[in-house]
PDB file of N, CA and C in Angstrom:
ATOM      1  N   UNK A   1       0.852  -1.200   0.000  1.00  0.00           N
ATOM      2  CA  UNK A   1       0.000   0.000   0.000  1.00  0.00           C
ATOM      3  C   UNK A   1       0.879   1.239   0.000  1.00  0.00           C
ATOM      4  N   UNK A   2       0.645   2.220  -0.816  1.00  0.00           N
ATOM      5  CA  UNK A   2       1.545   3.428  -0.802  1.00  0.00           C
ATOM      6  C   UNK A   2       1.138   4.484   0.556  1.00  0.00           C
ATOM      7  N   UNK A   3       1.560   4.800   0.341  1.00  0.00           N
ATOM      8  CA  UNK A   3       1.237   6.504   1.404  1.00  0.00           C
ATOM      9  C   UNK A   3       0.611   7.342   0.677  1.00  0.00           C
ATOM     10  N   UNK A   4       0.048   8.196   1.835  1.00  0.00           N
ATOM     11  CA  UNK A   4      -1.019   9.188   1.340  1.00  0.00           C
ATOM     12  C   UNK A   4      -0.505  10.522   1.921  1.00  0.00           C
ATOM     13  N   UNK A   5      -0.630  11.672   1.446  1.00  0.00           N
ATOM     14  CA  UNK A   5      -0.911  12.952   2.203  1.00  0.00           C
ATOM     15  C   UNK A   5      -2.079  13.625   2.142  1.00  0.00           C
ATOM     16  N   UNK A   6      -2.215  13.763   3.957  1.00  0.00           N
ATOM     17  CA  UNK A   6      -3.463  14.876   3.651  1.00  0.00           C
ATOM     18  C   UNK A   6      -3.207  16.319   3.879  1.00  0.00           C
ATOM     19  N   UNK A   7      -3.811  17.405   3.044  1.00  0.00           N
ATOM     20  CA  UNK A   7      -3.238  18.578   3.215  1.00  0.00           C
ATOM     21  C   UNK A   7      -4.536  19.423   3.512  1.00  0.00           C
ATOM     22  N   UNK A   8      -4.609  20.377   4.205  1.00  0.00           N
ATOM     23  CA  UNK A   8      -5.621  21.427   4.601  1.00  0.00           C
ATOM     24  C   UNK A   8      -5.360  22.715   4.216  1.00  0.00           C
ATOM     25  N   UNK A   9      -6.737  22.708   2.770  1.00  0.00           N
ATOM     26  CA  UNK A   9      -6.273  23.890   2.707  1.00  0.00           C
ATOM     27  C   UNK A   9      -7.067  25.029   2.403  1.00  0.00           C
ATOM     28  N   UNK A  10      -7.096  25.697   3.543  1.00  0.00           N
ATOM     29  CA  UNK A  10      -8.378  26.963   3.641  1.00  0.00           C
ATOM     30  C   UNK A  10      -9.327  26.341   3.967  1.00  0.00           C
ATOM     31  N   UNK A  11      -9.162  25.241   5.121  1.00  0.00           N
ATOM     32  CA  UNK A  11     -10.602  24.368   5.650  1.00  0.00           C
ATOM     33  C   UNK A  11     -10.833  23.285   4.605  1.00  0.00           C
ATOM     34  N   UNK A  12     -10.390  23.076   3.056  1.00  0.00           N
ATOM     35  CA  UNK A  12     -10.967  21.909   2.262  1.00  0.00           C
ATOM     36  C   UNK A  12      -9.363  21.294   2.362  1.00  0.00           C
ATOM     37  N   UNK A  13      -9.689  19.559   2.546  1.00  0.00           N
ATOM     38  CA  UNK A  13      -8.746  18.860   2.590  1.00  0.00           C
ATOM     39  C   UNK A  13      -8.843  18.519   0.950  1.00  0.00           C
ATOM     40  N   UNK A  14      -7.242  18.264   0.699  1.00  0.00           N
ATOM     41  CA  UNK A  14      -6.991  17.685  -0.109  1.00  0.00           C
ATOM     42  C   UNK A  14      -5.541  16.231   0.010  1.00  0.00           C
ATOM     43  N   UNK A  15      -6.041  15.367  -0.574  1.00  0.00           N
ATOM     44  CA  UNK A  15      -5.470  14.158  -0.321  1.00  0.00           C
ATOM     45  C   UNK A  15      -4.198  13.633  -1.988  1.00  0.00           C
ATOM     46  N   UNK A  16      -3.266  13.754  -1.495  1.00  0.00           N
ATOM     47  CA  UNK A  16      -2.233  13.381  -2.564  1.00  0.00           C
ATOM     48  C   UNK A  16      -1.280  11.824  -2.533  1.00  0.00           C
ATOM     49  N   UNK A  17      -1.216  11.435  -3.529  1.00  0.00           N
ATOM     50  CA  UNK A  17      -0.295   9.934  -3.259  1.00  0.00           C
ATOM     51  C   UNK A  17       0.754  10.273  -2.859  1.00  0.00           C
ATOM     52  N   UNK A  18       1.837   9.383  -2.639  1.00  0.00           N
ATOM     53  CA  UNK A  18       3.048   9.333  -1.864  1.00  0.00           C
ATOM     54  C   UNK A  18       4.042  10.444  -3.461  1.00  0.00           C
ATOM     55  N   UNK A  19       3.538  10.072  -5.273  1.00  0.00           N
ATOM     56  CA  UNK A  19       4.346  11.094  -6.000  1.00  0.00           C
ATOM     57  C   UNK A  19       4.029  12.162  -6.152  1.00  0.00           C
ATOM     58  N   UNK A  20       3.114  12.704  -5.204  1.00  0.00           N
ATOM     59  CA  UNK A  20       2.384  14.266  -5.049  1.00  0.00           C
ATOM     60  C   UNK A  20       1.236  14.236  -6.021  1.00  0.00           C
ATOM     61  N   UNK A  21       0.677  13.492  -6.449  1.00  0.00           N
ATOM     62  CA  UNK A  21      -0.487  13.118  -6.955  1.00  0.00           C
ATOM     63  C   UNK A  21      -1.681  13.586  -6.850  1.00  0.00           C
ATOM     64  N   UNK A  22      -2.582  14.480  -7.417  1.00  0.00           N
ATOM     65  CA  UNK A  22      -3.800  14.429  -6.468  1.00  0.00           C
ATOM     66  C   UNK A  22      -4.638  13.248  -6.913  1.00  0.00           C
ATOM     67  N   UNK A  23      -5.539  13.064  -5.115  1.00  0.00           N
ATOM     68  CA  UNK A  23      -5.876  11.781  -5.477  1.00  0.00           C
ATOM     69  C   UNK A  23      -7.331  12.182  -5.364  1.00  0.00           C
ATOM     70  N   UNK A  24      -8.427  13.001  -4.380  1.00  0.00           N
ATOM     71  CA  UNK A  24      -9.340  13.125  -4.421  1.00  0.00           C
ATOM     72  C   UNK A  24      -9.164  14.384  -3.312  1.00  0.00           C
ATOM     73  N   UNK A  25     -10.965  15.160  -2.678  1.00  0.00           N
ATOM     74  CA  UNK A  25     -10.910  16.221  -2.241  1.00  0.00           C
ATOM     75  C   UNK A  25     -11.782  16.024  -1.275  1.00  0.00           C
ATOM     76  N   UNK A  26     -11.582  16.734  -0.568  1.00  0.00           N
ATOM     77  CA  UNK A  26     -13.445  16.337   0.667  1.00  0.00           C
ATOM     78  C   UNK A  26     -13.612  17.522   1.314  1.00  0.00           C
ATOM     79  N   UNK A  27     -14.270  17.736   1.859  1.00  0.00           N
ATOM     80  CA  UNK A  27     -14.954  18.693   2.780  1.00  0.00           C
ATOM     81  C   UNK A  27     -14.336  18.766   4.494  1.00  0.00           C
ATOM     82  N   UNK A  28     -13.788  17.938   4.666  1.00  0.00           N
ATOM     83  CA  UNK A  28     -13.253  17.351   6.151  1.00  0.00           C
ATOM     84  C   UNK A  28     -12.518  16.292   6.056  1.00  0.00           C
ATOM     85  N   UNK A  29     -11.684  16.450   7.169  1.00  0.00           N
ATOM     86  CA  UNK A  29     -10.320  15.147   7.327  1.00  0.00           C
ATOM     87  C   UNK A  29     -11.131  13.531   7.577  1.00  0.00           C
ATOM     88  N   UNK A  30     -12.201  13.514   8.164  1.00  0.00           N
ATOM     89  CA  UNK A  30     -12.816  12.530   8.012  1.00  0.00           C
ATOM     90  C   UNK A  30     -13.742  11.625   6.876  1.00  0.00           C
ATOM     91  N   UNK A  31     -14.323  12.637   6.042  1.00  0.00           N
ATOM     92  CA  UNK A  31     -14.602  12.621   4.868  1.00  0.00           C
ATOM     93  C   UNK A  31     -13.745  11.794   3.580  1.00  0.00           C
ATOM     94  N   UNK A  32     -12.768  13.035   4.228  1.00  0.00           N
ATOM     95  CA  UNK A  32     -11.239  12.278   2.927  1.00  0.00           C
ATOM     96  C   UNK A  32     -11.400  10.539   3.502  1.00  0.00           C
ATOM     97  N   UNK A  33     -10.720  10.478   4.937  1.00  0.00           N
ATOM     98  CA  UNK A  33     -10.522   9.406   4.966  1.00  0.00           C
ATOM     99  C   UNK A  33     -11.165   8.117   4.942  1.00  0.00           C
ATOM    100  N   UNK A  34     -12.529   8.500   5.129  1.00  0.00           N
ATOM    101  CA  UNK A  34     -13.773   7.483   4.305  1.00  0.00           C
ATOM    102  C   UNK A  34     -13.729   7.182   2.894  1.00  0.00           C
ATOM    103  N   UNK A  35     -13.416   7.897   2.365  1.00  0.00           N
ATOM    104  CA  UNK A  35     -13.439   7.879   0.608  1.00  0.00           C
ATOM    105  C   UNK A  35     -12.246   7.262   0.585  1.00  0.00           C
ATOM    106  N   UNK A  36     -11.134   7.566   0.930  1.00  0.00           N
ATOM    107  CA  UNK A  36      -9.841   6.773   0.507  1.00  0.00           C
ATOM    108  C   UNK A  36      -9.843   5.813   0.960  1.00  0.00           C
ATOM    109  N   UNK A  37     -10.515   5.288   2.120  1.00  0.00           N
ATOM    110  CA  UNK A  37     -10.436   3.773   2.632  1.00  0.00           C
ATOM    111  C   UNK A  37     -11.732   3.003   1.467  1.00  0.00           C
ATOM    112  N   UNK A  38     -12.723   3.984   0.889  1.00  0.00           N
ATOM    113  CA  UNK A  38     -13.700   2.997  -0.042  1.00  0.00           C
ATOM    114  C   UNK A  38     -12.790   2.875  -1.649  1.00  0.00           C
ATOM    115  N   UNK A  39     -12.035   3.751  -1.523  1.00  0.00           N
ATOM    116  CA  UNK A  39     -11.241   4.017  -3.108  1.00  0.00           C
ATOM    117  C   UNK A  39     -10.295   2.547  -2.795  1.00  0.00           C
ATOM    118  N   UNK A  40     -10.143   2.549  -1.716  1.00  0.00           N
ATOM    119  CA  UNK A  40      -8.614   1.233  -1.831  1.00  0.00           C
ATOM    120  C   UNK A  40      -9.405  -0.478  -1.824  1.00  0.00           C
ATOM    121  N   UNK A  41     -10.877  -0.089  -1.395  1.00  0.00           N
ATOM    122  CA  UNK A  41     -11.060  -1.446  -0.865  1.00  0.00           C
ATOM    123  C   UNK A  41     -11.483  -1.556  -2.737  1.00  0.00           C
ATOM    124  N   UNK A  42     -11.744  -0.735  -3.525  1.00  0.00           N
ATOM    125  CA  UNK A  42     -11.947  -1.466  -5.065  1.00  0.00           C
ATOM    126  C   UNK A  42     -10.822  -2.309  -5.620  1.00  0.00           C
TER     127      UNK A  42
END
């Protein structure tokens, strides 16, 4: 499994792969991390 970053920015998270990637966007740090845990289980 690679690494992820999450970044905050101006209140909207944004989530990048480990090659600075963007990977998706959310509304909240919890948000992101629901979606990226449903993005990996495909």
């Amino acid at each position: 499994m690679q690494d992820y970053r999450i970044v905050n920015r101006r209140g909207h998270i944004e989530v990048y792969d480990s090659w600075g990637q963007f990977v998706l966007s959310a509304d909240n740090e919890s948000e992101a991390l629901c979606e990226l845990e449903d993005m990996l289980e495909d």
